[in-house]
Protein backbone atom coordinates (compact mmCIF):
# COMPACT_ATOMS: atom_id res chain seq x y z
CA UNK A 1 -32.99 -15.09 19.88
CA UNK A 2 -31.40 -17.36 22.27
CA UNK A 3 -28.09 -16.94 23.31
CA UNK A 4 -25.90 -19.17 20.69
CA UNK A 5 -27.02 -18.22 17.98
CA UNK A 6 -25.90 -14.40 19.30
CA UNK A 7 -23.00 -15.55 20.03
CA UNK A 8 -22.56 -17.06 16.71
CA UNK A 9 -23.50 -14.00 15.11
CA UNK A 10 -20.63 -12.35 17.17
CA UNK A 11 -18.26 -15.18 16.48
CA UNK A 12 -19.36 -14.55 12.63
CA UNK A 13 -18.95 -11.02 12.70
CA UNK A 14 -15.11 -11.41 14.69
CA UNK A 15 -14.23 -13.78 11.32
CA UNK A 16 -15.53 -11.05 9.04
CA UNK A 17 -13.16 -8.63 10.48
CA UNK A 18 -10.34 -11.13 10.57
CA UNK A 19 -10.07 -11.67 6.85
CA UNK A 20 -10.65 -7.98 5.92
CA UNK A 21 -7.39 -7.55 8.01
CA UNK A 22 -5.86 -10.55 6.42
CA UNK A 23 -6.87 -9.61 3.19
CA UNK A 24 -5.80 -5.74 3.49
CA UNK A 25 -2.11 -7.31 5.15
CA UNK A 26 -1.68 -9.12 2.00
CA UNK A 27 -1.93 -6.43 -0.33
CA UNK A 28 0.68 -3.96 1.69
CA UNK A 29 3.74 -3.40 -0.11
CA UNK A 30 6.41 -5.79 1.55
CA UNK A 31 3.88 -9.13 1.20
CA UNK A 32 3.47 -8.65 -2.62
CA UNK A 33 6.98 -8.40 -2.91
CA UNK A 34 7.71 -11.54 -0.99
CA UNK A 35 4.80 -13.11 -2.78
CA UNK A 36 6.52 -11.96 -6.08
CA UNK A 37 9.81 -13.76 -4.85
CA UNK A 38 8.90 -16.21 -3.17
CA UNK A 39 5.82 -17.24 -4.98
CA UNK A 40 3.76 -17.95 -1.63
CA UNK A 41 2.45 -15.13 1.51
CA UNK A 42 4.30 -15.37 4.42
CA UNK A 43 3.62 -17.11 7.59
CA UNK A 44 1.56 -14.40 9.52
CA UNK A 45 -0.67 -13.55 6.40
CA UNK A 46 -1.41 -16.91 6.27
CA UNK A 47 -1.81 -17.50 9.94
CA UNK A 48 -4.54 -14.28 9.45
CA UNK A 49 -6.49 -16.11 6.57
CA UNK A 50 -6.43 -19.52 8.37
CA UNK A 51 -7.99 -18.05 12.01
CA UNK A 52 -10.71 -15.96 9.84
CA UNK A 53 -11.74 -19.07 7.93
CA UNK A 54 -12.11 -20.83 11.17
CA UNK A 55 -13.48 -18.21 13.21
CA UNK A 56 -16.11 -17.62 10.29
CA UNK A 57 -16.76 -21.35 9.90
CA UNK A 58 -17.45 -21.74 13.79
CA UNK A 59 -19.66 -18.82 13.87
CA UNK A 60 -21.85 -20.23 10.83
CA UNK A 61 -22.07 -23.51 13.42
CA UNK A 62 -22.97 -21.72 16.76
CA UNK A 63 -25.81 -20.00 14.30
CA UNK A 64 -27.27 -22.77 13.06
CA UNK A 65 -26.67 -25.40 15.95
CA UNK A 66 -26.36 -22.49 18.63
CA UNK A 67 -29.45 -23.59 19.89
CA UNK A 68 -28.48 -27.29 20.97
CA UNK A 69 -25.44 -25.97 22.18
């Protein structure tokens, strides 16, 4: 295994963690009552869900292009 594609898999793996932690934050008790007033999460549980999705989308890259990296 060369060494993108385990740094993908750690890149990947970062992601993963990222949403769980976004995902957890947006079920604590003060976001679902803003998300019951205001209709929408607030800025840093979106800001959570936005870096996982990219940090999970750029580790699926470095896997499968880590190699002509």
């Amino acid at each position: 295994m060369d060494i993108g594609r385990s740094l993908g898999i750690a890149v990947l793996m970062i992601g993963v963690v990222v949403l769980r932690v976004a995902y957890r934050f947006s079920g604590a008790p003060m976001e679902q009552l803003s998300n019951t007033l205001t209709g929408r999460y607030t800025d840093t549980a979106m800001a959570y869900f936005i870096a996982g999705i990219a940090t999970v989308f750029g580790g699926c890259l470095f896997v499968l292009f880590g190699k002509r990296i």
